[in-house]
Protein backbone atom coordinates (compact mmCIF):
# COMPACT_ATOMS: atom_id res chain seq x y z
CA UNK A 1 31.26 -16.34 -9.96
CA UNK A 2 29.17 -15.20 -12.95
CA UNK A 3 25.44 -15.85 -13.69
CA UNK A 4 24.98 -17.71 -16.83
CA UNK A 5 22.09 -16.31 -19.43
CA UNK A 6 19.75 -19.29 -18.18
CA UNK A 7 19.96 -17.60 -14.92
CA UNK A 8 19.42 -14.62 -15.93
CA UNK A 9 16.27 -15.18 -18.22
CA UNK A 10 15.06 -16.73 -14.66
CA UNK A 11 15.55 -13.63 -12.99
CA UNK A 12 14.05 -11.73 -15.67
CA UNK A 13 11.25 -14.11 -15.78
CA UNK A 14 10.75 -13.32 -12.12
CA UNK A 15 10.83 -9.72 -12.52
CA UNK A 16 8.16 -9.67 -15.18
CA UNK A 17 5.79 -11.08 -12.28
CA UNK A 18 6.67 -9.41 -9.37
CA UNK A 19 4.52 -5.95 -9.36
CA UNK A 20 6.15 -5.23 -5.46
CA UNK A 21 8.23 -7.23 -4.21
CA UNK A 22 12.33 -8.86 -4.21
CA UNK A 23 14.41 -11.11 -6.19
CA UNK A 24 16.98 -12.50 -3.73
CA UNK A 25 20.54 -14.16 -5.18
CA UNK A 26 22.44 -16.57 -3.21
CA UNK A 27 25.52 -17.35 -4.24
CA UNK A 28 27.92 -20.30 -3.08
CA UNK A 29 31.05 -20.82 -4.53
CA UNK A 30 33.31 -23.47 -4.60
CA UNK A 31 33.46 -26.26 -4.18
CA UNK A 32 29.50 -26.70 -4.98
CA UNK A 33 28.72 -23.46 -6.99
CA UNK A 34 25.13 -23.51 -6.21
CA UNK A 35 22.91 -20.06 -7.29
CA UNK A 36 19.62 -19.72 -5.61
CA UNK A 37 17.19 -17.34 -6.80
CA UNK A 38 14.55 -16.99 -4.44
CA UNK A 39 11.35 -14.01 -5.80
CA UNK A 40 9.15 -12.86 -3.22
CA UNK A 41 5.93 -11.39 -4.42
CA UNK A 42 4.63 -9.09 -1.43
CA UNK A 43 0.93 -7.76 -1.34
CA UNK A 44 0.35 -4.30 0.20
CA UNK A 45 -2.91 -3.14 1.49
CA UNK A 46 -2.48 0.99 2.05
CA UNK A 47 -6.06 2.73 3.18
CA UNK A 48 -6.38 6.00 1.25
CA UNK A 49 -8.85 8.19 3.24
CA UNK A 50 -8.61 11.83 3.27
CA UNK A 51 -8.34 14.08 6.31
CA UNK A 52 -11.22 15.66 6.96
CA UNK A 53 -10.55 19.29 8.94
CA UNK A 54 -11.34 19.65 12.61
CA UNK A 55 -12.29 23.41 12.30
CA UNK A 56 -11.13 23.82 15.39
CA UNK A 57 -12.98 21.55 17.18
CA UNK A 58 -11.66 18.54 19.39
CA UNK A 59 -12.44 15.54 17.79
CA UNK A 60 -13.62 11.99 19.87
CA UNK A 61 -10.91 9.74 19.69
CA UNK A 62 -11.04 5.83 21.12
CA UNK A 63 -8.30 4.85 23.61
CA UNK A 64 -5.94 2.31 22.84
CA UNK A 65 -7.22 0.99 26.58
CA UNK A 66 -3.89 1.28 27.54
CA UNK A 67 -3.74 4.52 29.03
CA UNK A 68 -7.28 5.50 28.30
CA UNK A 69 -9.78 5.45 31.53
């Protein structure tokens, strides 16, 4: 089965949106043929703080509670 250039300008349609994320392709073949083109757009948070040294010195750190007293 071969994607047909209205499929395609979909997908590249898609692609022009999606910063992070997928473009999944489904294909079915015959007897229906059916071509699903599903994007996902995902949104990642990432926290960008620096390490600060310890110099050596043992820092306070919270338990979990799960093994913490």
């Amino acid at each position: 089965m071969e994607l047909t250039n209205e499929q395609l300008e979909v997908i590249r349609d898609a692609s022009r949106e999606i910063e992070f994320g997928r473009i999944t392709i489904n294909l079915t073949g015959a007897p229906s043929y059916v071509v699903d083109i599903v994007p996902e757009k995902h949104i990642r948070f990432q926290r960008h703080k620096k390490a600060e040294p310890t110099l050596g010195r043992p820092q306070d750190r919270r338990s979990s509670g799960r093994y913490g007293s």
